[in-house]
Protein backbone atom coordinates (compact mmCIF):
# COMPACT_ATOMS: atom_id res chain seq x y z
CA UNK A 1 5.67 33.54 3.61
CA UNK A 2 5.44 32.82 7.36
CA UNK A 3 7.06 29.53 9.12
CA UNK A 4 4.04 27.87 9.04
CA UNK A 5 2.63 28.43 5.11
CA UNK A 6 6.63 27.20 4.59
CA UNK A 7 6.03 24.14 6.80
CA UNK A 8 2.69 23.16 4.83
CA UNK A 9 3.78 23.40 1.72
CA UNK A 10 7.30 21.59 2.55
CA UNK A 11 4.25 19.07 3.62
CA UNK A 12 2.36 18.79 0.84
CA UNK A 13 5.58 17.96 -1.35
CA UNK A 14 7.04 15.10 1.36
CA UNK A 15 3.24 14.15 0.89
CA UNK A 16 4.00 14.22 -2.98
CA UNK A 17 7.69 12.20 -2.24
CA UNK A 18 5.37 9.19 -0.42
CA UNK A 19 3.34 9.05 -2.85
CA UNK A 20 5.95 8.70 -5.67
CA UNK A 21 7.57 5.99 -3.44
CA UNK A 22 4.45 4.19 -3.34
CA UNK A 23 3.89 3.78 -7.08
CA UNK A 24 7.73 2.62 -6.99
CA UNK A 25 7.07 -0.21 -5.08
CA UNK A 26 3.42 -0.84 -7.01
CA UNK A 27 5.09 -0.77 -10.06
CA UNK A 28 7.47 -3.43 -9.00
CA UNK A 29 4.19 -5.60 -7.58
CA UNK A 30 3.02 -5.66 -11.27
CA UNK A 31 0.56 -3.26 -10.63
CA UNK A 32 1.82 -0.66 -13.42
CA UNK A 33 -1.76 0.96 -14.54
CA UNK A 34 -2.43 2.08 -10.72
CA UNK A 35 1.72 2.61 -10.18
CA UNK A 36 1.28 5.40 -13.12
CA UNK A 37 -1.69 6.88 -12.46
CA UNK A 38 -0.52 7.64 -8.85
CA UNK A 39 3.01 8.81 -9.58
CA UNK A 40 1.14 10.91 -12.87
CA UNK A 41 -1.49 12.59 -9.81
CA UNK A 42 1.87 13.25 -7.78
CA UNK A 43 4.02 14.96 -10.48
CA UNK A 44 1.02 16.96 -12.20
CA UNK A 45 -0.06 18.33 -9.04
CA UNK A 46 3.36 19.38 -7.33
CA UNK A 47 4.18 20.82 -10.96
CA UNK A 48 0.93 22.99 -10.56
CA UNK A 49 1.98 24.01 -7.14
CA UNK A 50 5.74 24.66 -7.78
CA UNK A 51 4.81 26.84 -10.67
CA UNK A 52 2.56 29.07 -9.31
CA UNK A 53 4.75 29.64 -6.05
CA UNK A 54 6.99 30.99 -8.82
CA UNK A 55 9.79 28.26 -9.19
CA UNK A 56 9.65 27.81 -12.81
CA UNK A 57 13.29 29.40 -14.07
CA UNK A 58 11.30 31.88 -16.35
CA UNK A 59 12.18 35.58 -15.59
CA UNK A 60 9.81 37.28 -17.98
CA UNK A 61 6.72 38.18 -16.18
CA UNK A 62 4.34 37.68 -19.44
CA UNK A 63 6.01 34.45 -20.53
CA UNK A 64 5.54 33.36 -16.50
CA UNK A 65 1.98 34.10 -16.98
CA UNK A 66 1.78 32.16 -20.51
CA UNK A 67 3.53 29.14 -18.96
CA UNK A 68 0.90 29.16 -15.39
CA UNK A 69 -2.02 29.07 -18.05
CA UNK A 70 -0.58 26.50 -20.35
CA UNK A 71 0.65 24.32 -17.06
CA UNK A 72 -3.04 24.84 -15.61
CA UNK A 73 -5.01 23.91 -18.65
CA UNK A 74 -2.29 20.45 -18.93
CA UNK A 75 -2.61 19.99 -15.05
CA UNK A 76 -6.24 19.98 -15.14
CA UNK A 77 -6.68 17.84 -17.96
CA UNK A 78 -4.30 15.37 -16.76
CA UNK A 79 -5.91 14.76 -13.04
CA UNK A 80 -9.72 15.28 -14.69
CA UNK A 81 -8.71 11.69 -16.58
CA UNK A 82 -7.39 10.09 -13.48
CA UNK A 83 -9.90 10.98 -11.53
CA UNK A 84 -12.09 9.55 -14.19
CA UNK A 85 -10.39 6.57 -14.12
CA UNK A 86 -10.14 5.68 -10.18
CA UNK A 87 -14.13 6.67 -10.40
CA UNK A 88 -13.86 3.90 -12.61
CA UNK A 89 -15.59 5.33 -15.87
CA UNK A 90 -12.92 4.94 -17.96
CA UNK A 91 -12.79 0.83 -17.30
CA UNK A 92 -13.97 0.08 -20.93
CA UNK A 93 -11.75 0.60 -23.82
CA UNK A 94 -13.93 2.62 -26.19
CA UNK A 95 -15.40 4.85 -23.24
CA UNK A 96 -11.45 5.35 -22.19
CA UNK A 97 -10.84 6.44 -25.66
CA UNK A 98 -14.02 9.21 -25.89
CA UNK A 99 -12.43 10.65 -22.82
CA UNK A 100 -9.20 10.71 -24.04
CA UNK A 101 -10.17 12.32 -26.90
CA UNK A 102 -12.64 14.60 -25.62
CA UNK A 103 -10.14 15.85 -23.26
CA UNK A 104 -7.43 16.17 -25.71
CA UNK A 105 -10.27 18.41 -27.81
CA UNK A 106 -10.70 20.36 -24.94
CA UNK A 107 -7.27 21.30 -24.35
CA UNK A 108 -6.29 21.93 -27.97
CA UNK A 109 -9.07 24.30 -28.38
CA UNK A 110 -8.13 26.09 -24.95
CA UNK A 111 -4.64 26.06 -26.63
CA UNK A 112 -5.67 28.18 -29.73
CA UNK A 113 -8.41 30.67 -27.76
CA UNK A 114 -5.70 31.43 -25.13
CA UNK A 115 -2.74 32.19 -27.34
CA UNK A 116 -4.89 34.73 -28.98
CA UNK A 117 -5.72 36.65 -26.06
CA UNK A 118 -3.52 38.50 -23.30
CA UNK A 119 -1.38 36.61 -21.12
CA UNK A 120 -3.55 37.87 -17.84
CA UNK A 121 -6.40 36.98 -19.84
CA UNK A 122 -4.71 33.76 -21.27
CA UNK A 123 -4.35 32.58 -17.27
CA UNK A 124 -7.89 33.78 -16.39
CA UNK A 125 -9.61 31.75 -19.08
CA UNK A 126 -7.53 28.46 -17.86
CA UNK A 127 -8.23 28.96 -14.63
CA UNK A 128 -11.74 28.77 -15.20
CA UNK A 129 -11.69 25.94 -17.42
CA UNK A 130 -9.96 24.36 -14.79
CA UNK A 131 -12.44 24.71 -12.41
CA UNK A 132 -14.90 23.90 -14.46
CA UNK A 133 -13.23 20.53 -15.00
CA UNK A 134 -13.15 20.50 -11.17
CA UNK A 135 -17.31 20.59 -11.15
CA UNK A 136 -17.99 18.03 -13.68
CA UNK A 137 -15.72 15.64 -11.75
CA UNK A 138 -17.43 16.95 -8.90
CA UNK A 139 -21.11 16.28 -10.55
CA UNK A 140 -19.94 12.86 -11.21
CA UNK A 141 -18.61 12.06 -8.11
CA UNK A 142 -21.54 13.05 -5.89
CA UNK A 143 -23.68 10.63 -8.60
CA UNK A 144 -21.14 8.05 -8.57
CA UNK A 145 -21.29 8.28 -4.54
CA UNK A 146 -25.26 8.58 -4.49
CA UNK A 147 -25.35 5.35 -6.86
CA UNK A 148 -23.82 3.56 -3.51
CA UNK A 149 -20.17 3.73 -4.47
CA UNK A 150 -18.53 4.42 -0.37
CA UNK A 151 -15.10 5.33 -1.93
CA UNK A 152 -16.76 8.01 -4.65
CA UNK A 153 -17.86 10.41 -1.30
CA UNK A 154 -13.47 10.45 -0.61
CA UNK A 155 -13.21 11.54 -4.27
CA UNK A 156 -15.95 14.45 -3.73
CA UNK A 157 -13.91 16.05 -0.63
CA UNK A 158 -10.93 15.71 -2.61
CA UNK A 159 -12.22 16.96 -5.53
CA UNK A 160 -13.55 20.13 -3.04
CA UNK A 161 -9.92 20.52 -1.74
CA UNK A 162 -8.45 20.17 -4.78
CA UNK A 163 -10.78 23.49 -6.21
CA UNK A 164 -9.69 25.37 -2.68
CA UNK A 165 -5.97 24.74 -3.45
CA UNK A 166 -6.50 26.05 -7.32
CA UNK A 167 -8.24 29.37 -6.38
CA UNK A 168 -5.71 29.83 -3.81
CA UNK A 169 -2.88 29.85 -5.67
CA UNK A 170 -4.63 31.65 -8.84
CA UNK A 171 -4.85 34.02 -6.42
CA UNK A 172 -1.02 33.99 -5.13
CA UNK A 173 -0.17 33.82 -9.15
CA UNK A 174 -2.06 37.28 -9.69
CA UNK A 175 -0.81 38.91 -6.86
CA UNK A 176 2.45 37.61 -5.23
CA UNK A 177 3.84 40.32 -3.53
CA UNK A 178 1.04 41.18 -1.38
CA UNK A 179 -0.11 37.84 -0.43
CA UNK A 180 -0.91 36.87 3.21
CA UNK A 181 0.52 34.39 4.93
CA UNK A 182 -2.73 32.84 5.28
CA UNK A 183 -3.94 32.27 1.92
CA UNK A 184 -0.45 30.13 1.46
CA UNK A 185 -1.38 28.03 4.52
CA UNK A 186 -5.12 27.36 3.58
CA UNK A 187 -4.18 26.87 -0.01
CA UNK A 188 -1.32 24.54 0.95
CA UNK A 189 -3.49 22.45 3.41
CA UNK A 190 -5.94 22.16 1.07
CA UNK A 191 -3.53 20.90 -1.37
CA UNK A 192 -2.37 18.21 1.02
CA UNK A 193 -5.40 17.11 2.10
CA UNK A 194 -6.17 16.48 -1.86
CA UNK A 195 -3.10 14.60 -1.75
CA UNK A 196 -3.56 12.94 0.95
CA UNK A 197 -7.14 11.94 0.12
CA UNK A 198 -6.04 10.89 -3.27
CA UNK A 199 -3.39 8.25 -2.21
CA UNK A 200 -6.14 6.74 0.43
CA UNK A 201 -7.95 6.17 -2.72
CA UNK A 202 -5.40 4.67 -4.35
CA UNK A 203 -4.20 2.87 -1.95
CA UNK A 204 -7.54 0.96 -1.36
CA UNK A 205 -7.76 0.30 -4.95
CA UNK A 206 -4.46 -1.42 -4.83
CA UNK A 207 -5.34 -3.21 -1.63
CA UNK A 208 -8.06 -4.59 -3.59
CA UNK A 209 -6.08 -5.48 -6.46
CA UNK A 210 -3.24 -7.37 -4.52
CA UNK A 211 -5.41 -9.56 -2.93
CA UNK A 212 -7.58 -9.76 -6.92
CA UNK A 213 -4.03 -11.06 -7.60
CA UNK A 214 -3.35 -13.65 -4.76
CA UNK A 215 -6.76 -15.03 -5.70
CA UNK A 216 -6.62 -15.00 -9.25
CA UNK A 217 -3.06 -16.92 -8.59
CA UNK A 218 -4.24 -19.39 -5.94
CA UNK A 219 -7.68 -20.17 -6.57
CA UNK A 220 -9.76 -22.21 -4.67
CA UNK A 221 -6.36 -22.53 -2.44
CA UNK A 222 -6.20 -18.75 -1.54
CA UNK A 223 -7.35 -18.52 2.30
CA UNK A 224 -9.23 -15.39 2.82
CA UNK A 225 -8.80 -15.13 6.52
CA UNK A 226 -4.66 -15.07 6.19
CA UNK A 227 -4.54 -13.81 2.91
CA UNK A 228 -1.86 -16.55 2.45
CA UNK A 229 -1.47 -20.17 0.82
CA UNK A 230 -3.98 -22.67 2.44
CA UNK A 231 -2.21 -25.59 3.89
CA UNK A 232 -2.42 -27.78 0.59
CA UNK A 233 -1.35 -24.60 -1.36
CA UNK A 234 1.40 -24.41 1.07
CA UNK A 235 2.41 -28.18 0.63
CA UNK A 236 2.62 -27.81 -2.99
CA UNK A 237 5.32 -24.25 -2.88
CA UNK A 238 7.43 -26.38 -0.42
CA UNK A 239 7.42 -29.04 -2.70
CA UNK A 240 8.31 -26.83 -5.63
CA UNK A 241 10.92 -25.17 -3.52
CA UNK A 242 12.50 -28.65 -2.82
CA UNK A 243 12.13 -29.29 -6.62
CA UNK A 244 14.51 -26.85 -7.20
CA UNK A 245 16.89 -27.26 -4.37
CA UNK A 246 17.76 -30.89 -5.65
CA UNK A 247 18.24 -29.36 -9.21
CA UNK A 248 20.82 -27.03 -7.64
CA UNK A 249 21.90 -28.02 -4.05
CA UNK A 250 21.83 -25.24 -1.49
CA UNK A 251 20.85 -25.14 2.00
CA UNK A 252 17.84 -24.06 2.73
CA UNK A 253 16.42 -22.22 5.55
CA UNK A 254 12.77 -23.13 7.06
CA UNK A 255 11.10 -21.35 10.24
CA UNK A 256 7.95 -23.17 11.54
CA UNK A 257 5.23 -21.19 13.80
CA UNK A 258 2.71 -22.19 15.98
CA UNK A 259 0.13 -20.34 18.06
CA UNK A 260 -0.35 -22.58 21.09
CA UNK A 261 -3.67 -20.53 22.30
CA UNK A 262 -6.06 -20.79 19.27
CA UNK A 263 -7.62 -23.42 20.99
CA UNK A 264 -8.31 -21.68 24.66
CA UNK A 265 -9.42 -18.50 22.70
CA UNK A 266 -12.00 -20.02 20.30
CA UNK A 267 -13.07 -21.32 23.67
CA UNK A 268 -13.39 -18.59 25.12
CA UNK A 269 -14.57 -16.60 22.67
CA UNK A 270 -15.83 -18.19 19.78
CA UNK A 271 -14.44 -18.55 15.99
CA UNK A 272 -14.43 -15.21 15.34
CA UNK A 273 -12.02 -14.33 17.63
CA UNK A 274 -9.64 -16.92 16.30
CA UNK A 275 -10.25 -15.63 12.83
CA UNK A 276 -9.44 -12.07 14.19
CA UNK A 277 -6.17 -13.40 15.25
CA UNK A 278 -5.42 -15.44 12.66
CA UNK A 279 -6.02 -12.44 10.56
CA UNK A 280 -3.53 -10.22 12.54
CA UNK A 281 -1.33 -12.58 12.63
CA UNK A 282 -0.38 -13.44 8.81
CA UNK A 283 -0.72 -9.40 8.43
CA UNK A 284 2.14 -8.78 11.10
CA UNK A 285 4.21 -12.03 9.40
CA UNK A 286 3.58 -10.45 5.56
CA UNK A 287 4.75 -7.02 7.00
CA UNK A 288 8.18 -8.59 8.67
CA UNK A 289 8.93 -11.22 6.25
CA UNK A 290 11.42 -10.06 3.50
CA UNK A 291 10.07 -10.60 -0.58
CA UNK A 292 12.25 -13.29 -1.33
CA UNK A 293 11.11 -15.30 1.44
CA UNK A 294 7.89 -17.85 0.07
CA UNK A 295 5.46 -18.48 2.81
CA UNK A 296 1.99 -19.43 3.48
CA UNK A 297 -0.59 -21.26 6.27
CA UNK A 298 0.40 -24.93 7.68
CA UNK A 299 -2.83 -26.75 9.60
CA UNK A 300 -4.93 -24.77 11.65
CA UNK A 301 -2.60 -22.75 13.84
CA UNK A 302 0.86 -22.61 12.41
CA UNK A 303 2.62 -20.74 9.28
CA UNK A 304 5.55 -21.74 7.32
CA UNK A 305 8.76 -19.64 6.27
CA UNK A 306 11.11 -21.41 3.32
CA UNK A 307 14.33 -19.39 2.50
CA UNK A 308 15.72 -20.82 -0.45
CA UNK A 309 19.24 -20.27 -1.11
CA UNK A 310 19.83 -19.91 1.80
CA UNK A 311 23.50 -17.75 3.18
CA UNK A 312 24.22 -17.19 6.47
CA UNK A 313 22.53 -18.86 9.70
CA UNK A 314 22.80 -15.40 11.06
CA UNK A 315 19.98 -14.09 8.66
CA UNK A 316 17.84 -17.03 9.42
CA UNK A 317 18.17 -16.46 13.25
CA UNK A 318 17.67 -11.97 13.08
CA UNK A 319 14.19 -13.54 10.70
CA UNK A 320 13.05 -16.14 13.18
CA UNK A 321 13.56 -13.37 16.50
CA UNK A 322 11.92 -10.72 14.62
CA UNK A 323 9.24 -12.92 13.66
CA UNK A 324 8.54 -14.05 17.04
CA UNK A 325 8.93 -10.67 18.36
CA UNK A 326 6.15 -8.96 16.01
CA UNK A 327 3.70 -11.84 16.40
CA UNK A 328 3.83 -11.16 20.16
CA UNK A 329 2.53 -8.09 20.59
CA UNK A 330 -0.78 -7.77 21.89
CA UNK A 331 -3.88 -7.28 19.64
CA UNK A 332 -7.45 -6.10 20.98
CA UNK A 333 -9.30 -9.05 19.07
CA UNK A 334 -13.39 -8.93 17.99
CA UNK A 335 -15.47 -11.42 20.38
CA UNK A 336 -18.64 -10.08 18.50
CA UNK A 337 -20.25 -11.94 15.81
CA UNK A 338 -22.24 -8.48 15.42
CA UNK A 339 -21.59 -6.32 12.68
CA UNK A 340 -22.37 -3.56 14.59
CA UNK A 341 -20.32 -4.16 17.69
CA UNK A 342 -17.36 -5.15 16.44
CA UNK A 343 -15.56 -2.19 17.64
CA UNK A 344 -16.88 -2.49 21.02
CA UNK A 345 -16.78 -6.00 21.87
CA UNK A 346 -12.94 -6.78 22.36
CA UNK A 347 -10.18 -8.10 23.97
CA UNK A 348 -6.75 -7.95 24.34
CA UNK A 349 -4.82 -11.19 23.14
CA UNK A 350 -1.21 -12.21 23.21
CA UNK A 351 -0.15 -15.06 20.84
CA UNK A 352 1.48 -17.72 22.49
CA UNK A 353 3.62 -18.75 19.76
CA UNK A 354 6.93 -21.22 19.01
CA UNK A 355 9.02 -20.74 16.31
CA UNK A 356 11.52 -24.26 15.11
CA UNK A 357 13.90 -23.11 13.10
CA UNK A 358 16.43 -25.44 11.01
CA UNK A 359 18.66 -25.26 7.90
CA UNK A 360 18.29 -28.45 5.20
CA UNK A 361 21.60 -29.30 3.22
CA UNK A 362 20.66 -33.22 2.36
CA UNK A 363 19.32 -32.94 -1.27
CA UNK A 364 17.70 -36.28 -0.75
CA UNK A 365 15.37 -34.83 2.34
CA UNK A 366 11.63 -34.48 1.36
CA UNK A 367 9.73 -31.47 2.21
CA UNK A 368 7.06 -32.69 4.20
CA UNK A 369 9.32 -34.30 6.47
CA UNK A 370 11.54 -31.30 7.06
CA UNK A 371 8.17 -29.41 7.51
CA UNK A 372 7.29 -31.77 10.06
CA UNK A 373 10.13 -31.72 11.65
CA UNK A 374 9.96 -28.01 11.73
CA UNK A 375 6.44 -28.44 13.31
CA UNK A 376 7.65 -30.79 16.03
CA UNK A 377 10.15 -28.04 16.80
CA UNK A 378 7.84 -25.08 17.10
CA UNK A 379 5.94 -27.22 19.22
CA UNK A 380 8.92 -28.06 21.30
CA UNK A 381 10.14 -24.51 21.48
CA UNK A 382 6.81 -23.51 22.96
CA UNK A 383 8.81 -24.70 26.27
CA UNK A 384 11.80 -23.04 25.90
CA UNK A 385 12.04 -19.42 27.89
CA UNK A 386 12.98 -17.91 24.34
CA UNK A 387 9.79 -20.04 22.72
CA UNK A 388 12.61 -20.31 19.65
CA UNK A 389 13.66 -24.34 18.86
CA UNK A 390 16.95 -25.30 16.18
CA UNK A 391 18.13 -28.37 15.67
CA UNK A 392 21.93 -29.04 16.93
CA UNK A 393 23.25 -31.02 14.36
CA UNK A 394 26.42 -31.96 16.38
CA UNK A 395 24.56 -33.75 18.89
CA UNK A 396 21.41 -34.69 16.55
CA UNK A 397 18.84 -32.93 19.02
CA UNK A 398 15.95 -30.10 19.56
CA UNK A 399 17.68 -27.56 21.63
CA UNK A 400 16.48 -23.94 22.86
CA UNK A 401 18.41 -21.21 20.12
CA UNK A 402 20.77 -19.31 22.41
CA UNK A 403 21.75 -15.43 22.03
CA UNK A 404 25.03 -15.74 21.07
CA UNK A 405 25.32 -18.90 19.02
CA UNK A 406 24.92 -19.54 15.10
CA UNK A 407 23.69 -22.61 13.34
């Protein structure tokens, strides 16, 4: 193989690695029927490809070709049922069971015609049971698609990749030596692309499902525009995290933010654009905030951070900078209220933001008025060159946090 059929297949299996990490980190969400069934597409399919590029240890040639046909026929059983499932026609128990089973049929009886026949043969016949797997999920995702379902017409070009990539490589499998460099790079980008497709898919449905969750956990107190805690939501997880701080005495760690230019933007350009950023916003905090950090929406224009158990003032400080930092950047906000100008009608917005940062070690203080105080601070800090506020408990004031000093 040339450089470049190397560097797309090396591609396709880092593709493979992300995707594996990904269903890691669902699977620790909770998530575990969406964490398998990705990490199941990812190790079917790069055992498909690494067999038929001839990695399997098997030195025979007719037991190679016997193990290709029995790994194709398993392969394409295995992704037919997940693709089932993300088309979501497998969301009932009994109809999840008839497919089961009638896949299971299917591959037994495959099983018993191939090992009568010749190994060649054996491979040709699962090859083209395979792809005819490949056009029934096909058929049913150009239906599922046509019946208005957006994220069935992804499934169709992956399904059409996904039947490049396996006549590709049949055709590597049958004849190794004298395959072009070319048919390894167009069956290895079609590959990727199926892989790449795949975890899109995924990935919405477990964007979907995350926020199922938040609302399914929150309830009438889950804010859609932050995706966080509403501000009574938010009240009632600092009290709980107080709860437990006078049941086992710790300092405690809180970082208070405010956006100081809400108000001037929805001026300027309506609610919308305040959603927009509000929006933004709690994204950027979710994505810099560590897991064991509880936060969630305070009023109209601020967000809480509670750290319980709280270690070093050092960690506290490196959170409330990089919070600060992130929040800053600029962000081309929607001034349209029209659907079909929203990604023309923009402009580029900078939050104005103050963070207050202080540390709680009284087990007698009450959360709302350490959240308050918090809130004064950010408001304070709004002043401050560095826009970051602590409180100095040596002299029993609001002072600006300085580089080189800790809590």
């Amino acid at each position: 193989m040339q450089t470049l059929a190397i560097g797309l297949w090396g591609c396709f299996f880092g593709v493979v690695t992300g995707i594996l990490a990904g269903s890691v980190f669902a699977y620790a969400r909770s998530l575990r029927r969406i964490a398998l069934n990705a990490a199941m597409s990812g190790i079917v399919s790069a055992l498909y490809v690494a067999a038929f590029l001839g990695m399997l240890p098997i030195g025979d040639a007719q037991k190679m070709t016997v193990s290709l046909a029995i790994v194709t026929l398993v392969v394409s059983i295995v992704l037919t049922y997940l693709l089932f499932t993300v088309l979501g026609l497998t969301k009932a128990r009994h109809l999840r069971k008839r497919a089961l089973a009638a896949l299971c049929v299917v591959l037994l009886l495959a099983l018993v015609w191939g090992w009568q026949l010749a190994p060649r043969d054996f491979l040709i016949m699962s090859t083209a049971i395979a792809s005819l797997l490949g056009m029934v999920a096909l058929a049913v995702s150009v239906k599922k698609a046509w019946s208005g379902d957006r994220l069935a017409w992804a499934v169709v070009f992956a399904i059409c990749f996904m039947l490049i990539a396996l006549v590709g490589l049949s055709a590597i499998a049958h004849a190794r030596a004298q395959t072009s460099w070319l048919l390894h790079a167009v069956s290895a980008m079609a590959a990727t692309l199926y892989m790449v497709i795949m975890s899109w898919v995924l990935w919405s449905r477990y964007a979907y499902l995350i926020e199922l969750h938040k609302l399914m956990a929150y309830g009438p107190s889950y804010d859609p525009v932050t995706r966080m805690r509403t501000h009574a939501e938010t009240g009632q997880m600092v009290g709980a995290a107080f709860k437990s701080f006078r049941a086992k005495p710790q300092p405690m760690g809180i970082v208070v933010l405010t956006i100081s230019n809400l108000y001037a933007l929805e001026q300027l350009h309506g609610t919308p654009a305040v959603n927009h950023a509000l929006f933004v916003c709690a994204a950027r905090l979710r994505r810099t905030v560590p897991g064991q950090v509880e936060m969630g929406r305070l009023g109209s224009d601020g967000f809480v951070l509670v750290m319980p158990h709280y270690r070093e003032s050092a960690i506290l400080i490196d959170l409330a900078r990089a919070v600060h930092a992130r929040l800053r950047r600029p962000v081309s906000l929607t001034t349209s209220r029209d659907a079909a100008r929203i990604e023309t009608d923009s402009t580029v917005w900078v939050a104005d933001i103050g963070v207050g940062v202080l540390v709680v070690s009284d087990p007698e203080s009450r959360g709302s008025d350490a959240v308050a105080m918090g809130r004064r601070m950010s408001r304070t800090a709004i002043s401050y060159d560095s826009r970051i506020a602590w409180f100095d408990h040596s002299s029993g004031e609001t002072v600006e946090l300085p580089d080189n000093r800790l809590l």
